[in-house]
C-alpha atoms as a PDB file:
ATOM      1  CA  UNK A   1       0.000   0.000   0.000  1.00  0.00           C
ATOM      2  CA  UNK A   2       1.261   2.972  -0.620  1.00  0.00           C
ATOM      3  CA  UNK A   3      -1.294   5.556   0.759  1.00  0.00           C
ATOM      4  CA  UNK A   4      -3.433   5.738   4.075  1.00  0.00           C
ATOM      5  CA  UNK A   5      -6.590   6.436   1.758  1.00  0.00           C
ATOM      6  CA  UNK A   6      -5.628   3.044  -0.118  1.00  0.00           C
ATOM      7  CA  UNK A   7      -4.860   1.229   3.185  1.00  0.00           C
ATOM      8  CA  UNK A   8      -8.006   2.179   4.653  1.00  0.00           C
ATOM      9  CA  UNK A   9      -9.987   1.080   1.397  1.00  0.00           C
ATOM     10  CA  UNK A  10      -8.763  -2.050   1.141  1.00  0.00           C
ATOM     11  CA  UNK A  11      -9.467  -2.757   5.210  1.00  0.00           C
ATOM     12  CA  UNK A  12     -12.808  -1.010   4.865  1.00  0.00           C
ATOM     13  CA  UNK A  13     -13.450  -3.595   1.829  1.00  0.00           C
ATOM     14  CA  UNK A  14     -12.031  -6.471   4.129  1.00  0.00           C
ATOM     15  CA  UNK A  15     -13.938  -5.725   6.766  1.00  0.00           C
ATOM     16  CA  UNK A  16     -17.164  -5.158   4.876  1.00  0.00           C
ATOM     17  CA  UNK A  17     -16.720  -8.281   2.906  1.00  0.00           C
ATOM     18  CA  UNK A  18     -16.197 -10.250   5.763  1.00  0.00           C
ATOM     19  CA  UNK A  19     -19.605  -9.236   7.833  1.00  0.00           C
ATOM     20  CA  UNK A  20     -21.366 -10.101   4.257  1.00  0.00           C
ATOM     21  CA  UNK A  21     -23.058  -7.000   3.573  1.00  0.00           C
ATOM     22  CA  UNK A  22     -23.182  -5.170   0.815  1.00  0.00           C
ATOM     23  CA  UNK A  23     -21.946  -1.573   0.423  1.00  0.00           C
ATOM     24  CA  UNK A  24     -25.328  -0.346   0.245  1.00  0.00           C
ATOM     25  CA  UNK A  25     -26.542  -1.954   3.475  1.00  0.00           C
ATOM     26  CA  UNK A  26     -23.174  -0.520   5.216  1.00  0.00           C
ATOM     27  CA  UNK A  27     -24.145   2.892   3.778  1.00  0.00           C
ATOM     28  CA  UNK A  28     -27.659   2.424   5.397  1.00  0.00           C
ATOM     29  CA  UNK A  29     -26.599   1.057   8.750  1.00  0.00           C
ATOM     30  CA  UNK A  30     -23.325   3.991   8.866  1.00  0.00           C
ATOM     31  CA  UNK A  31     -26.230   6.593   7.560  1.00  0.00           C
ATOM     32  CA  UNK A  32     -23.610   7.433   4.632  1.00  0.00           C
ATOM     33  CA  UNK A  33     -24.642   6.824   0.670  1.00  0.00           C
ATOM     34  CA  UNK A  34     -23.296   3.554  -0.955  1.00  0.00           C
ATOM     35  CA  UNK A  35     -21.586   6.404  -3.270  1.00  0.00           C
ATOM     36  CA  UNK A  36     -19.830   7.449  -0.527  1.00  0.00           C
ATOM     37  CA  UNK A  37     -18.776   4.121   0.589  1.00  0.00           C
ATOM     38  CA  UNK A  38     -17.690   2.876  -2.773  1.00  0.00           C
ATOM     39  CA  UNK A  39     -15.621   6.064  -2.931  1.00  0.00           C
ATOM     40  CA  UNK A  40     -14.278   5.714   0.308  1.00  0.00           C
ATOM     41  CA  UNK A  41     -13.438   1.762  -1.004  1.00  0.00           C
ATOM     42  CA  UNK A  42     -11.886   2.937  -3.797  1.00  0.00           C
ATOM     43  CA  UNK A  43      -9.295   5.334  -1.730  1.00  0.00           C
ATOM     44  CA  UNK A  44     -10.868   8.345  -3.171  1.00  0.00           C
ATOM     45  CA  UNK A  45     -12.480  10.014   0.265  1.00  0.00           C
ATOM     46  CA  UNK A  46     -10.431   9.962   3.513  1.00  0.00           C
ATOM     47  CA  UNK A  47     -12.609   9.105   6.082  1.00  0.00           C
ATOM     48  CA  UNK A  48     -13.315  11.960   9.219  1.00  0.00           C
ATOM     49  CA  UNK A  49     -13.122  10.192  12.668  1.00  0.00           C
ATOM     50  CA  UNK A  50     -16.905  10.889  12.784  1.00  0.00           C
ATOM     51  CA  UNK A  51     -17.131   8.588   9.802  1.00  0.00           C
ATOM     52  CA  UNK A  52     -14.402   6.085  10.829  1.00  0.00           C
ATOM     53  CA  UNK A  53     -16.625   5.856  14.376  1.00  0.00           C
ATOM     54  CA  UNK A  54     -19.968   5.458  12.082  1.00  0.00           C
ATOM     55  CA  UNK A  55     -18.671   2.529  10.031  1.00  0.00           C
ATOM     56  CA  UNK A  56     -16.954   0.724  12.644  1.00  0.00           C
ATOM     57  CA  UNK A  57     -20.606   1.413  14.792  1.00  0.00           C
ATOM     58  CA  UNK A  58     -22.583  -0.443  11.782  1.00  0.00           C
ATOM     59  CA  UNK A  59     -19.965  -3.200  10.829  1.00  0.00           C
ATOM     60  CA  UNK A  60     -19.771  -4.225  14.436  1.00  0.00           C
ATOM     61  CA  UNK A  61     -15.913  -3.737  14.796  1.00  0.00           C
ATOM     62  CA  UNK A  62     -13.990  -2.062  17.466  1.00  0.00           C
ATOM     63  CA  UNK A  63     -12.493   1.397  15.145  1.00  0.00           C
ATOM     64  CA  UNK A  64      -9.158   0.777  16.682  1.00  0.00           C
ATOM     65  CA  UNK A  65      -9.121  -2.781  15.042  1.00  0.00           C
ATOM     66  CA  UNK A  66      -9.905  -1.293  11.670  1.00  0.00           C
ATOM     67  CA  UNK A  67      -6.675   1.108  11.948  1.00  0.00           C
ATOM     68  CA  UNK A  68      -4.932  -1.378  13.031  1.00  0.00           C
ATOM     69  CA  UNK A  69      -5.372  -2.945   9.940  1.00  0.00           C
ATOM     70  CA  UNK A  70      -4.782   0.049   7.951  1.00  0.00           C
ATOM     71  CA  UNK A  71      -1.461   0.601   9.876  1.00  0.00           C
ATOM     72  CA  UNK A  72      -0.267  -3.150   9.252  1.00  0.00           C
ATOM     73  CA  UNK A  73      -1.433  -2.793   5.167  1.00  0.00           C
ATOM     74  CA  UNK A  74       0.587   0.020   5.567  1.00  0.00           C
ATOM     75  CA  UNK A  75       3.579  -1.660   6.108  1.00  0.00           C
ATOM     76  CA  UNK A  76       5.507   0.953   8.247  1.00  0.00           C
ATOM     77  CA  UNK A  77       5.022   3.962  10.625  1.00  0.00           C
ATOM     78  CA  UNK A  78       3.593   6.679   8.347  1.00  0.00           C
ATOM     79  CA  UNK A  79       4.697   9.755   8.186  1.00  0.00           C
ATOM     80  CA  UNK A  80       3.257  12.860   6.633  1.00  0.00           C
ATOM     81  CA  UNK A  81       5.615  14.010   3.612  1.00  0.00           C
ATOM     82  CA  UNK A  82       7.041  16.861   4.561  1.00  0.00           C
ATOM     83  CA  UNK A  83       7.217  20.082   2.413  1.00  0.00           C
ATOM     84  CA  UNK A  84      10.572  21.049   0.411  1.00  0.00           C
END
């Protein structure tokens, strides 16, 4: 992985995939739009905490397990680039 937005995409996709519901029924139960969700699944959107909370709420997951996950796909400590 080579972003936190694609990190958290592929986790978010994980962990969706693996409760068996569809992106639509975690848009529902997260009261986001499946739109939103596929975005965020496709590492376009980076997710507030408000949102990270909401999804981890409706896919029954402790939050800190999902960026856990993002921080293993991740591969190392990340570090915000710094500016020249």
């Amino acid at each position: 992985m080579s972003t936190p937005e694609q990190a958290f995409a592929k986790a978010l996709r994980e962990f969706r995939r693996k409760s068996s519901i569809s992106q639509e029924e975690l848009g529902f139960e997260s009261g986001y739009h499946r739109t939103y969700i596929s975005m965020l699944e496709r590492g376009k959107m980076n997710p507030s905490l408000r949102t990270l909370l909401s999804l981890a709420t409706a896919l029954k997951t402790p939050a800190a397990e999902i960026v856990t996950r993002v921080e293993r796909l991740l591969g190392a400590p990340w570090q915000r680039p710094r500016n020249p």
